[in-house]
C-alpha atoms as a PDB file:
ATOM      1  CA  UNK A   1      76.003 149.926 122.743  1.00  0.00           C
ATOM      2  CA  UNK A   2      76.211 146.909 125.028  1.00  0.00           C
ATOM      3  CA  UNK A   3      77.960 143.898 123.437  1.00  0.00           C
ATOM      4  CA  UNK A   4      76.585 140.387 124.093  1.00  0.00           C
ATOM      5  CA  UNK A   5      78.391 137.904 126.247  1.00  0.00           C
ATOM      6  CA  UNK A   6      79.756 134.758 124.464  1.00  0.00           C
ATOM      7  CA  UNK A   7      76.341 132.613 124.276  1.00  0.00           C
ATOM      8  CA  UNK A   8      77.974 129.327 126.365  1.00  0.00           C
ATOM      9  CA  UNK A   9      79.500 130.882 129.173  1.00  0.00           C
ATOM     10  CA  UNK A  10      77.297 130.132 132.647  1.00  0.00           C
ATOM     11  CA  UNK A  11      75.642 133.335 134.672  1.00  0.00           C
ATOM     12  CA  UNK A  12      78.765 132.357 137.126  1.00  0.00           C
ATOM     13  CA  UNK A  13      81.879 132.215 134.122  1.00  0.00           C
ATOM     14  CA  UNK A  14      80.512 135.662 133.227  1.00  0.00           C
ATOM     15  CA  UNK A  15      80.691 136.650 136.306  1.00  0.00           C
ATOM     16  CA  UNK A  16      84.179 135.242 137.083  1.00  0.00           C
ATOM     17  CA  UNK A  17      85.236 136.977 133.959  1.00  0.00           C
ATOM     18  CA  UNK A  18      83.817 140.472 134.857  1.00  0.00           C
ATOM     19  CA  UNK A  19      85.570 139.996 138.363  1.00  0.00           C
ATOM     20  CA  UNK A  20      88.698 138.693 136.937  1.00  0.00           C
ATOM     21  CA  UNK A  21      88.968 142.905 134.888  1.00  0.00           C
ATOM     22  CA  UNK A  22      88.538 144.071 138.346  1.00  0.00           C
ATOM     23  CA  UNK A  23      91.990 143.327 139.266  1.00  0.00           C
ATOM     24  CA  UNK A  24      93.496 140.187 137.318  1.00  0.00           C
ATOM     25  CA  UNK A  25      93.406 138.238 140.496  1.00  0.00           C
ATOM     26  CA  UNK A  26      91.919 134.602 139.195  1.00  0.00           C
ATOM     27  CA  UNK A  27      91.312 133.323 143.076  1.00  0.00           C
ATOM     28  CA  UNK A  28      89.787 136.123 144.407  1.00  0.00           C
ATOM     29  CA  UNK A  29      87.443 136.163 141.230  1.00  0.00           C
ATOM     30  CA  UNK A  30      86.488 132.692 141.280  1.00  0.00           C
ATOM     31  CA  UNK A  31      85.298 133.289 145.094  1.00  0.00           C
ATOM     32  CA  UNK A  32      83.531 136.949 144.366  1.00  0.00           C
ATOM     33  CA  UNK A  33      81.804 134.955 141.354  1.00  0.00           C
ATOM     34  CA  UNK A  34      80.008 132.544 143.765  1.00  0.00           C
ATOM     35  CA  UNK A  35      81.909 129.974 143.351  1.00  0.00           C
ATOM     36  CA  UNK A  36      82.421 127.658 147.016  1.00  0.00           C
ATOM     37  CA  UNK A  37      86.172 126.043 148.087  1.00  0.00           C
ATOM     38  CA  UNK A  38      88.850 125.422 150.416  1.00  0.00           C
ATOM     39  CA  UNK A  39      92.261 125.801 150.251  1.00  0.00           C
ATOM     40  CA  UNK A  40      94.297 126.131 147.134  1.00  0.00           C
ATOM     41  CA  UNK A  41      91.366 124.622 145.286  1.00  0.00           C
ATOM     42  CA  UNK A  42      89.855 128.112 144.342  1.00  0.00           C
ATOM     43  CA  UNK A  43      93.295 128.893 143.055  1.00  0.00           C
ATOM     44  CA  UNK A  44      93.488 125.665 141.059  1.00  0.00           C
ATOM     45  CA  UNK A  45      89.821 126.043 139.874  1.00  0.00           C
ATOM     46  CA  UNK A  46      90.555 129.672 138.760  1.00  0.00           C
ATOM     47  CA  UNK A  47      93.522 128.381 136.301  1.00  0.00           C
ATOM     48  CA  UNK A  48      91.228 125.593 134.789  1.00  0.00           C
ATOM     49  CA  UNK A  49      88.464 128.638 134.279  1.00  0.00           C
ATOM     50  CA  UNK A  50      91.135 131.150 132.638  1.00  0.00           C
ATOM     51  CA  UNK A  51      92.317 128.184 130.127  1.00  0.00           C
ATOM     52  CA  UNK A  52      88.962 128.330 129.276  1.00  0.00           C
ATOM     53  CA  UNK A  53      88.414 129.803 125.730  1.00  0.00           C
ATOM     54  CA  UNK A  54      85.300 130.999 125.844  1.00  0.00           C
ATOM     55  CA  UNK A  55      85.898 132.748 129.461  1.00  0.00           C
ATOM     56  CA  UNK A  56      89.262 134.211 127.763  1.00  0.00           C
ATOM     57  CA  UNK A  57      87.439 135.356 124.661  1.00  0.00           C
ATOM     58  CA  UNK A  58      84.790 136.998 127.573  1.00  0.00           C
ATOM     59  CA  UNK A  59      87.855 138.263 129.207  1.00  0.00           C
ATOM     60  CA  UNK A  60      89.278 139.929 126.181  1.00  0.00           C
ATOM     61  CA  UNK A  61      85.840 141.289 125.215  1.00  0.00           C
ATOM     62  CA  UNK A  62      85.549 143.641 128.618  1.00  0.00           C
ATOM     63  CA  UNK A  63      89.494 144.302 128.521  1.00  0.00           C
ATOM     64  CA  UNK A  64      88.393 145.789 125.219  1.00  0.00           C
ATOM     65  CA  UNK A  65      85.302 147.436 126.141  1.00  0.00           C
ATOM     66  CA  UNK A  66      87.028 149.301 129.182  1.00  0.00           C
ATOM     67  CA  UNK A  67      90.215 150.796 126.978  1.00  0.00           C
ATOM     68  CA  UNK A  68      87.373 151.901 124.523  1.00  0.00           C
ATOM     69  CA  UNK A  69      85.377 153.897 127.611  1.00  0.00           C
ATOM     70  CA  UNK A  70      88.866 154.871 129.027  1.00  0.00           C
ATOM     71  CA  UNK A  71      90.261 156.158 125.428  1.00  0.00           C
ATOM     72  CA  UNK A  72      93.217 153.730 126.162  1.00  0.00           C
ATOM     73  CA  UNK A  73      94.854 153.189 123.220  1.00  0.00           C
ATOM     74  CA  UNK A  74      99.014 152.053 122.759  1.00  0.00           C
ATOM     75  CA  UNK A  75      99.988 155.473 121.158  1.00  0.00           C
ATOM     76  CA  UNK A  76      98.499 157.057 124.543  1.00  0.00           C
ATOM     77  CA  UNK A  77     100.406 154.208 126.780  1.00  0.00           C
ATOM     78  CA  UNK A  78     103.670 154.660 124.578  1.00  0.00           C
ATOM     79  CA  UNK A  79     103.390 158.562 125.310  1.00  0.00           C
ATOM     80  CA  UNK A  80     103.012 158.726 128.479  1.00  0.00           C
ATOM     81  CA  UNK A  81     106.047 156.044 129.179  1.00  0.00           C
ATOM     82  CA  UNK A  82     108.169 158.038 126.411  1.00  0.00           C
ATOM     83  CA  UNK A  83     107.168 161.016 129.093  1.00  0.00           C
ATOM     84  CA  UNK A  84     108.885 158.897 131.734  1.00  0.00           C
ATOM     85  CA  UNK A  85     111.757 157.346 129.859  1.00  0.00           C
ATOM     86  CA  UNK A  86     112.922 160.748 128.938  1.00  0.00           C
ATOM     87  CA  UNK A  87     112.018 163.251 131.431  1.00  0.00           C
ATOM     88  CA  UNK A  88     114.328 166.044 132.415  1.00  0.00           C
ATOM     89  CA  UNK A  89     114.493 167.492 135.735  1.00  0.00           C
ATOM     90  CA  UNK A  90     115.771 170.737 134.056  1.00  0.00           C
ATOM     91  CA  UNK A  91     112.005 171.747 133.201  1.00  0.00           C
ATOM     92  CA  UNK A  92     111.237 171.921 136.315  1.00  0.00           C
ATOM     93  CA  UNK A  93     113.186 175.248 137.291  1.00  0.00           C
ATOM     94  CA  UNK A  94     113.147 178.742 135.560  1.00  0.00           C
ATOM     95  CA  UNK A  95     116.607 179.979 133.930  1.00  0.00           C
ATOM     96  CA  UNK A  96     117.242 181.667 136.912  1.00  0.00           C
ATOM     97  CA  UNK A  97     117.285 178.149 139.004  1.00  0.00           C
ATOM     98  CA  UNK A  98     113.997 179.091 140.880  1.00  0.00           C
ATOM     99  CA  UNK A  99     111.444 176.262 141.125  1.00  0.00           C
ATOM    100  CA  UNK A 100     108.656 176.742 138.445  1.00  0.00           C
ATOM    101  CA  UNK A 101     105.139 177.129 139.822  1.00  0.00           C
ATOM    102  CA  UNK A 102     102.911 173.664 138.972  1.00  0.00           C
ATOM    103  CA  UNK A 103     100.776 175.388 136.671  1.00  0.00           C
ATOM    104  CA  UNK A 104     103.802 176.054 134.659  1.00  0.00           C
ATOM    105  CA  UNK A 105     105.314 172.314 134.518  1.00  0.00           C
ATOM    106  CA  UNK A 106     104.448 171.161 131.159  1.00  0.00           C
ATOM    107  CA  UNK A 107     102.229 168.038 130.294  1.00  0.00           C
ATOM    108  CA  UNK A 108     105.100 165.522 129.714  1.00  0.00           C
ATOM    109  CA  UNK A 109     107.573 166.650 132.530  1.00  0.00           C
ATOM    110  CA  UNK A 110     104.053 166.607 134.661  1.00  0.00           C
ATOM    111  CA  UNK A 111     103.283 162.921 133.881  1.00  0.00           C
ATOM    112  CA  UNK A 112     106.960 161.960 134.978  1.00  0.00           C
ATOM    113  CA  UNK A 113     106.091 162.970 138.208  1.00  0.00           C
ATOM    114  CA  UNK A 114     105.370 160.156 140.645  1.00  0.00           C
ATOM    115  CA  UNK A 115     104.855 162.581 143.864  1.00  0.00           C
ATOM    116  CA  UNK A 116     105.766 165.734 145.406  1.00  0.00           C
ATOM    117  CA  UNK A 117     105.593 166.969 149.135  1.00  0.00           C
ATOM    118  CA  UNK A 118     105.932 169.976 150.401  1.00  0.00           C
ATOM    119  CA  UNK A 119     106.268 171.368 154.138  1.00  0.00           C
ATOM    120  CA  UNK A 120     107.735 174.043 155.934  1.00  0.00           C
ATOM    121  CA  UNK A 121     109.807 175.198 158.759  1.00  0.00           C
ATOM    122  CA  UNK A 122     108.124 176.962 161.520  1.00  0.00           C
ATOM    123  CA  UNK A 123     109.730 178.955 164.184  1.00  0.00           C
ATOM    124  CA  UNK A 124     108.359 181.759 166.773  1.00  0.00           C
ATOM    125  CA  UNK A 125     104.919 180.739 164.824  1.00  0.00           C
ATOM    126  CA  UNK A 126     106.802 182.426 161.521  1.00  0.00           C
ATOM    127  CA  UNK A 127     107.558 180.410 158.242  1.00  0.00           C
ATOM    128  CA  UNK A 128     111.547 180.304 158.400  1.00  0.00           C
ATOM    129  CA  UNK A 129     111.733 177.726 155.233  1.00  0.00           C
ATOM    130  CA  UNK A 130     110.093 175.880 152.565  1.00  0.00           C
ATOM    131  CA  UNK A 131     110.872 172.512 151.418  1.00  0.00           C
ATOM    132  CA  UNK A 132     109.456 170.351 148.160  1.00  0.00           C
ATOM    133  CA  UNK A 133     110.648 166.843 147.433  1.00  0.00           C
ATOM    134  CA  UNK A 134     109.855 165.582 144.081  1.00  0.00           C
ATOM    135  CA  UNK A 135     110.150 162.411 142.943  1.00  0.00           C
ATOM    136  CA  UNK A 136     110.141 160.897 139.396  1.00  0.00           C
ATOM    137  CA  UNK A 137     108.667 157.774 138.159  1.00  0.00           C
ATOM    138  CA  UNK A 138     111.582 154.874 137.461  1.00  0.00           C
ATOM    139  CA  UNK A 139     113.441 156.259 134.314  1.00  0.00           C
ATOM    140  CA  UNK A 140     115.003 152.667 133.644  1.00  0.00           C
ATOM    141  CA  UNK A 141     111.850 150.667 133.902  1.00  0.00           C
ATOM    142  CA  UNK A 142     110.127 152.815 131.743  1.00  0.00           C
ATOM    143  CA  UNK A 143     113.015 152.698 129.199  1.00  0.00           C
ATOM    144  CA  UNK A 144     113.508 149.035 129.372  1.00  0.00           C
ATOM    145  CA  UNK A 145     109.441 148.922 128.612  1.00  0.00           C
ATOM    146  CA  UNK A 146     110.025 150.800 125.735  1.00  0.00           C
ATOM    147  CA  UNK A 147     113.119 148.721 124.414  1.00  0.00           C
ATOM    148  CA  UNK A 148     110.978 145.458 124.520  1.00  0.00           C
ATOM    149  CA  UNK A 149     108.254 147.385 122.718  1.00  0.00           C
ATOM    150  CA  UNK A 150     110.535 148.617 120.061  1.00  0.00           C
ATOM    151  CA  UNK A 151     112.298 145.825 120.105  1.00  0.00           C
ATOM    152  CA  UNK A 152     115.214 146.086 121.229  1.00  0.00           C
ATOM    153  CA  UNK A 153     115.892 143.210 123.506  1.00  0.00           C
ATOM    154  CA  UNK A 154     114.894 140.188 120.655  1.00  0.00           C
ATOM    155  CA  UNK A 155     117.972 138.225 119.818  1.00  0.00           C
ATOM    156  CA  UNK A 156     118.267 139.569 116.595  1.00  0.00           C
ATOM    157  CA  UNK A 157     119.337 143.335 117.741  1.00  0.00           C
ATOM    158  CA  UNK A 158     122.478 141.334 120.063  1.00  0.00           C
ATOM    159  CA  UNK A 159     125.555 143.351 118.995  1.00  0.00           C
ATOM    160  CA  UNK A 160     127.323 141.064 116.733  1.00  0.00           C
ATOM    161  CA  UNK A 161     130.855 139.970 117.912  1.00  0.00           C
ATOM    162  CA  UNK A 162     132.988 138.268 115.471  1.00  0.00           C
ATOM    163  CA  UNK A 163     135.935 136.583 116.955  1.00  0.00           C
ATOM    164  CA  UNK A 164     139.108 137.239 116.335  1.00  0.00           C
ATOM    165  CA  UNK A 165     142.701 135.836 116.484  1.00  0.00           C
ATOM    166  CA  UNK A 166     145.350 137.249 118.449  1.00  0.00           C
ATOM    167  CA  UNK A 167     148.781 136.729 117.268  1.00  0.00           C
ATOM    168  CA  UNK A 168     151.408 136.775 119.784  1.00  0.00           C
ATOM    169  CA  UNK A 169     154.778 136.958 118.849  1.00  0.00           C
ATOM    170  CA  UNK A 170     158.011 137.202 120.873  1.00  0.00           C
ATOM    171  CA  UNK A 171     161.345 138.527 119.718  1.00  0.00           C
ATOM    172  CA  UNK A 172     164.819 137.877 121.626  1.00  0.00           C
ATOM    173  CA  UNK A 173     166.936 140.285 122.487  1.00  0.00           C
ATOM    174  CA  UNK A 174     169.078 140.226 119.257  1.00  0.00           C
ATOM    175  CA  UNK A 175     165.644 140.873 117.319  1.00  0.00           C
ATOM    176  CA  UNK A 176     165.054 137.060 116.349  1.00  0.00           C
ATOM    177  CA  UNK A 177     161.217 136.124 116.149  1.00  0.00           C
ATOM    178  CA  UNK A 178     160.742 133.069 118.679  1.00  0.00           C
ATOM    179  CA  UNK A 179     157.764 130.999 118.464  1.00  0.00           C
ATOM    180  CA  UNK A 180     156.051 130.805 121.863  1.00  0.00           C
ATOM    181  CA  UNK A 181     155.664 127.474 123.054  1.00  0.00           C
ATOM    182  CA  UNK A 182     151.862 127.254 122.887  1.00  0.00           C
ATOM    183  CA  UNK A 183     151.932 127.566 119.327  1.00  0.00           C
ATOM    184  CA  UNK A 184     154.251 124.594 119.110  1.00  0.00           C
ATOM    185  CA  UNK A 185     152.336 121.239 117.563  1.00  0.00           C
ATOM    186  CA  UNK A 186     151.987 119.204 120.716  1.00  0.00           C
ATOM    187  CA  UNK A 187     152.858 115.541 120.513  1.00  0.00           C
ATOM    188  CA  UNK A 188     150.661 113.264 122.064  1.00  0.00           C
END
């Protein structure tokens, strides 16, 4: 089911809109659309067209239509960050410490995985070792995404601090209480 474009949008809006998805880039859009300019006046063009509200509203429509044919949705997008956020390197090895085979690496542990690389150590034409790096996705930046989504970081959730006064007191050697000086009145 196709979905029409907004009625007042020009053959070249729609097409700066459909570029636009490809990669969010407004300049190189407004020049794959067809439109003609030097300098920064694609760039400055390509605002004015995204303040537009009916090439927004087109913009939005195919943002829409592409997490529909991808079966985007947020509870997908939260999982696999949550996947991230809270991976474990520990599920990557067996109980006795050996590496688990990548067939075995469950879903969520898998996800967390940004790459791996393998090689090996050749000598006399014989394999004399094995190596694997693997790397994780950023643990922090995916937490931190998932604090502003929870809301975490809004001003609200601050830890409250309540101040609080200090009393200072000193006593002399023959266990009289003496007023420090700062707490004397001043006299101005």
């Amino acid at each position: 089911m196709k979905h029409s474009e907004p009625a007042e949008l020009t053959p070249r809006q729609q097409r700066f809109a459909t570029e636009y998805c490809v990669d969010l880039n407004a300049t190189a859009a407004y020049v794959r659309a067809g439109y003609r300019a030097r300098g920064n006046s694609a760039e400055v063009s390509a605002c004015q067209l995204l303040r537009n509200a009916k090439v927004q509203e087109a913009i939005e429509q195919k943002q829409r239509e592409v997490a529909k044919r991808c079966e985007l949705t947020s509870e997908t997008i939260i999982r696999e960050t949550a996947a991230v956020a809270f991976s474990d390197i520990r599920r990557l090895f067996n109980t006795d410490g050996s590496p688990k085979a990548i067939h075995e690496i469950d879903d969520a542990t898998a996800s967390a995985i940004s790459t791996i690389e393998v090689g090996q150590t050749i000598t006399d034409g014989k394999v004399t070792g094995r190596t694997c790096r693997i790397r994780f996705w950023d643990k922090n930046s995916a937490q931190e995404r998932l604090f502003r989504h929870m809301g975490l970081f809004r001003k609200g959730n601050a830890p409250k601090q309540t101040p609080r006064k200090i009393a200072v007191v000193f006593v002399s050697s023959n266990g009289e209480v003496v007023a420090p000086d700062f707490q004397k009145p001043r006299e101005t």
